[in-house]
C-alpha atoms as a PDB file:
ATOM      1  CA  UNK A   1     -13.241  16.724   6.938  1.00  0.00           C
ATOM      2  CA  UNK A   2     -10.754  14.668   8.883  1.00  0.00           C
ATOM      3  CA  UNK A   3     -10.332  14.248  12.413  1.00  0.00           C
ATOM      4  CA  UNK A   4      -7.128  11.596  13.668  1.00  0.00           C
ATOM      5  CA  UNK A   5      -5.659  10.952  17.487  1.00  0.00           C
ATOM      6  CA  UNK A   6      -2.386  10.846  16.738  1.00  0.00           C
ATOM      7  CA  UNK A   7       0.423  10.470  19.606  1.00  0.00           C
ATOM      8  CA  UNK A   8       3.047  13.410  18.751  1.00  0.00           C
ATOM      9  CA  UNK A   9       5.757  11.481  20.455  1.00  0.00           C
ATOM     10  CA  UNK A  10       5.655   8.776  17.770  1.00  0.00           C
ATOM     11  CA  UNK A  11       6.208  11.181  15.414  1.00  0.00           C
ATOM     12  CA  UNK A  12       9.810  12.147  16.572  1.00  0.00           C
ATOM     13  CA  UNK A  13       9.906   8.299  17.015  1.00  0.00           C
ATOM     14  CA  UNK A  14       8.890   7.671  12.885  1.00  0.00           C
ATOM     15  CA  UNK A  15       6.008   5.736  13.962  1.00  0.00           C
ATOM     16  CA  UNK A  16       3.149   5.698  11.985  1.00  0.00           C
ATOM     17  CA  UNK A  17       0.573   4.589  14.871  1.00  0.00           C
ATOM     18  CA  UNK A  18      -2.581   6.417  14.634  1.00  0.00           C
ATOM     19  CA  UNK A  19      -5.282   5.610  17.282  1.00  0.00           C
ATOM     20  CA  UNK A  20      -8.374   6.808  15.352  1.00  0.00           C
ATOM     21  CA  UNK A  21      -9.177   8.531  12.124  1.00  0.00           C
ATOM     22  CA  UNK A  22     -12.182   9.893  11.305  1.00  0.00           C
ATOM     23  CA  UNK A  23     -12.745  11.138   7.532  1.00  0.00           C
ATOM     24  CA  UNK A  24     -15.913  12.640   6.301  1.00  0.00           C
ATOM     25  CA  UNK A  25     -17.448  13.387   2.844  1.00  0.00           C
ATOM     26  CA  UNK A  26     -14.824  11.326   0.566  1.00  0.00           C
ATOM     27  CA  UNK A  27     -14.734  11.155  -3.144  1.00  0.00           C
ATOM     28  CA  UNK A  28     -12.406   8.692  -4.728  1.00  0.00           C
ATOM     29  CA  UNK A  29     -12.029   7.518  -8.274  1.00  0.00           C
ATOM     30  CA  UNK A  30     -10.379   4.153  -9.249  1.00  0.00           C
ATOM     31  CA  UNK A  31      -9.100   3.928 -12.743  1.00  0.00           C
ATOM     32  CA  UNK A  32      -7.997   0.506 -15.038  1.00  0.00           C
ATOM     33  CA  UNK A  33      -5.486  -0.299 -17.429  1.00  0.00           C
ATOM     34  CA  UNK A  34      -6.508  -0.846 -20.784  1.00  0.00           C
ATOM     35  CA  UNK A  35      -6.269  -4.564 -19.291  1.00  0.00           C
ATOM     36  CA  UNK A  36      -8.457  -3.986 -16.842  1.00  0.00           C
ATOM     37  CA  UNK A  37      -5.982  -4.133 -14.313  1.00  0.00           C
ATOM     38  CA  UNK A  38      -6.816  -1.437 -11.593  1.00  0.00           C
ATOM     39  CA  UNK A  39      -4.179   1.308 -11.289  1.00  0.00           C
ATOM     40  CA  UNK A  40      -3.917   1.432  -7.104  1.00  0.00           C
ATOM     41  CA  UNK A  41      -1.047   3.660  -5.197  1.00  0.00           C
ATOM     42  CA  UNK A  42       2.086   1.467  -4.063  1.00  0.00           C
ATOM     43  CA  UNK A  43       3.034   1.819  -0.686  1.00  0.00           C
ATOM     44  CA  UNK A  44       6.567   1.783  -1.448  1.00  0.00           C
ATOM     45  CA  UNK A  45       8.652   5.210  -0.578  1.00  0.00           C
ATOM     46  CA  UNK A  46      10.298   6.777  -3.292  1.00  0.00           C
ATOM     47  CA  UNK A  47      11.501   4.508  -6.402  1.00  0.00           C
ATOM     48  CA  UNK A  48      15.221   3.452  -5.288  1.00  0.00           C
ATOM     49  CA  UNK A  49      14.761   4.952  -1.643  1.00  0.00           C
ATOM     50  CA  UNK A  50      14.589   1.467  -0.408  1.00  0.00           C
ATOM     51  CA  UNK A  51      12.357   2.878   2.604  1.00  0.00           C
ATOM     52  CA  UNK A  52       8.529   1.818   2.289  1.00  0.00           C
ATOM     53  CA  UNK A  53       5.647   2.959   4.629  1.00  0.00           C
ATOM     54  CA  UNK A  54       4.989   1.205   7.416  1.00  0.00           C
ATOM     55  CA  UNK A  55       1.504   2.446   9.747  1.00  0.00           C
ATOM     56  CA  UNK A  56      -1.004   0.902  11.933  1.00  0.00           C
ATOM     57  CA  UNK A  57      -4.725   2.965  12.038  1.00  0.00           C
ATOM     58  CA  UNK A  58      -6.490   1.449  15.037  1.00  0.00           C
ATOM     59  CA  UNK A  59      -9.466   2.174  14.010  1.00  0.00           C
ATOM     60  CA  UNK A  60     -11.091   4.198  11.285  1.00  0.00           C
ATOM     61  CA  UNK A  61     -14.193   5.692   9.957  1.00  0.00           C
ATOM     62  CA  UNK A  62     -15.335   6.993   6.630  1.00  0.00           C
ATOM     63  CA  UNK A  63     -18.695   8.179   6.164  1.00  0.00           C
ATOM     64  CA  UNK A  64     -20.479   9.720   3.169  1.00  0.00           C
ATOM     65  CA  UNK A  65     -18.015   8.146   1.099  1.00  0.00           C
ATOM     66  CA  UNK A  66     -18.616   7.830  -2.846  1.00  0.00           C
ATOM     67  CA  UNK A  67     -16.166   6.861  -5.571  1.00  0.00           C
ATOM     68  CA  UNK A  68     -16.105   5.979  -9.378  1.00  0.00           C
ATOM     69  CA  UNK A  69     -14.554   3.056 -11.139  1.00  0.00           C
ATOM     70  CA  UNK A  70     -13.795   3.160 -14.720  1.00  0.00           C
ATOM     71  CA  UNK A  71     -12.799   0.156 -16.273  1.00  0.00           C
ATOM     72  CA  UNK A  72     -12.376  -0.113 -20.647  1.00  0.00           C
ATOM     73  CA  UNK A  73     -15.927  -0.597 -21.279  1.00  0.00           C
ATOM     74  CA  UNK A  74     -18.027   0.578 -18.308  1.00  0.00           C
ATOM     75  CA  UNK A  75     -18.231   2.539 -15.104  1.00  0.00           C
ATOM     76  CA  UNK A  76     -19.991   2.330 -11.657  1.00  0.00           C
ATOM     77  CA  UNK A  77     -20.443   4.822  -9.273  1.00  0.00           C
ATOM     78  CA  UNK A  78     -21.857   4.192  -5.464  1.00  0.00           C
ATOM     79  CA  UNK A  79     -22.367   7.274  -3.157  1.00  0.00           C
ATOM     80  CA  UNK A  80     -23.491   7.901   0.651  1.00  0.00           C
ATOM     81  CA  UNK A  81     -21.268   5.219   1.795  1.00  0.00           C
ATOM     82  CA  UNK A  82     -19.793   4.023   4.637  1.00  0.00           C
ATOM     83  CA  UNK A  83     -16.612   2.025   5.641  1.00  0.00           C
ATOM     84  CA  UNK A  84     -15.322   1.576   9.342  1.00  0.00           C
ATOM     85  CA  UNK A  85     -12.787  -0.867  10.402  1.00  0.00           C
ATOM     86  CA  UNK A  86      -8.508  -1.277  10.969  1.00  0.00           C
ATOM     87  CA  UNK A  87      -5.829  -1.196   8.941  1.00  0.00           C
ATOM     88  CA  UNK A  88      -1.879  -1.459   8.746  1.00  0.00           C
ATOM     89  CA  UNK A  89       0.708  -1.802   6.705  1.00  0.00           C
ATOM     90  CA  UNK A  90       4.420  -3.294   7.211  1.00  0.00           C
ATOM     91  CA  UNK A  91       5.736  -2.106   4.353  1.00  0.00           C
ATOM     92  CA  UNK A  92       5.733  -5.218   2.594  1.00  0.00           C
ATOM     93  CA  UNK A  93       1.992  -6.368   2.973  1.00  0.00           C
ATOM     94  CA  UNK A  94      -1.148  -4.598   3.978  1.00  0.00           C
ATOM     95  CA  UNK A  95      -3.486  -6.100   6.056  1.00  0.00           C
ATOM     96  CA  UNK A  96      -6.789  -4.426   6.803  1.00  0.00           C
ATOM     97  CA  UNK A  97     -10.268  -5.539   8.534  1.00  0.00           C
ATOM     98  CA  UNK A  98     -13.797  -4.302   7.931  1.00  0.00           C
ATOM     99  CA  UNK A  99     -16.567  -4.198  10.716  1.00  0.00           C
ATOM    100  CA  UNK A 100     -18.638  -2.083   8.816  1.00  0.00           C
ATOM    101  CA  UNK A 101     -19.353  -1.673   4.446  1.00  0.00           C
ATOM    102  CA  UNK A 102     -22.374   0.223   3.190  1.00  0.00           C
ATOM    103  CA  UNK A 103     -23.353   2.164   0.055  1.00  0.00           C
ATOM    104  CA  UNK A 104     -26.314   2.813  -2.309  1.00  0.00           C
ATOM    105  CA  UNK A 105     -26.683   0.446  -4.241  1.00  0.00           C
ATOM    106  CA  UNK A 106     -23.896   0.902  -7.869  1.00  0.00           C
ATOM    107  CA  UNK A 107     -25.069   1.462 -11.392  1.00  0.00           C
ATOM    108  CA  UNK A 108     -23.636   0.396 -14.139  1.00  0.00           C
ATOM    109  CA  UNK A 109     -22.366   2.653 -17.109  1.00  0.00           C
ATOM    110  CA  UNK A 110     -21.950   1.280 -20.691  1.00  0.00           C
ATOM    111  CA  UNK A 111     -18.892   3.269 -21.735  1.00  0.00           C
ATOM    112  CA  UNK A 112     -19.634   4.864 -25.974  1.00  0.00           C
END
């Protein structure tokens, strides 16, 4: 579920300002390299565009949030979490503050 306040007049304006965002029941999965480098989404707008994503969430909250992370020899999962905070991105950088981080407690996977 997903609830945001969202001006509509920054929308014709192609600002990405959303007051609040709300998200409920949230599965993710995170995924490595055979590095171990994790394999996150760029921010950048289409390869060669030159445009990138710019947006500023005021506030946000995620609750009953789980995800997976699979790196080359193991795995952890953590479920009934929660996340609040802000977040915003210039395109370049992304900056982001958390007033709230909670989950059960992860366990760890040997991978066979």
């Amino acid at each position: 579920t997903l609830f945001a306040r969202y001006q509509a007049a920054d929308f014709f304006r192609r600002r990405w300002q959303v007051d609040s965002l709300s998200m409920h029941g949230v599965e993710g999965v995170i995924l490595s390299d055979s590095a171990g480098r994790l394999l996150l989404p760029s921010l950048a707008g289409k390869e060669g565009s030159g445009r990138k994503v710019a947006f500023d969430i005021q506030a946000f909250d995620i609750n009953r949030l789980a995800f997976k992370l699979f790196l080359p020899n193991r795995s952890w999962e953590a479920a009934s979490g929660a996340v609040s905070g802000r977040m915003k991105s210039d395109g370049d950088r992304f900056d982001f503050s958390l007033t709230r981080l909670a989950f059960e407690l992860p366990q760890e996977r040997s991978v066979q």
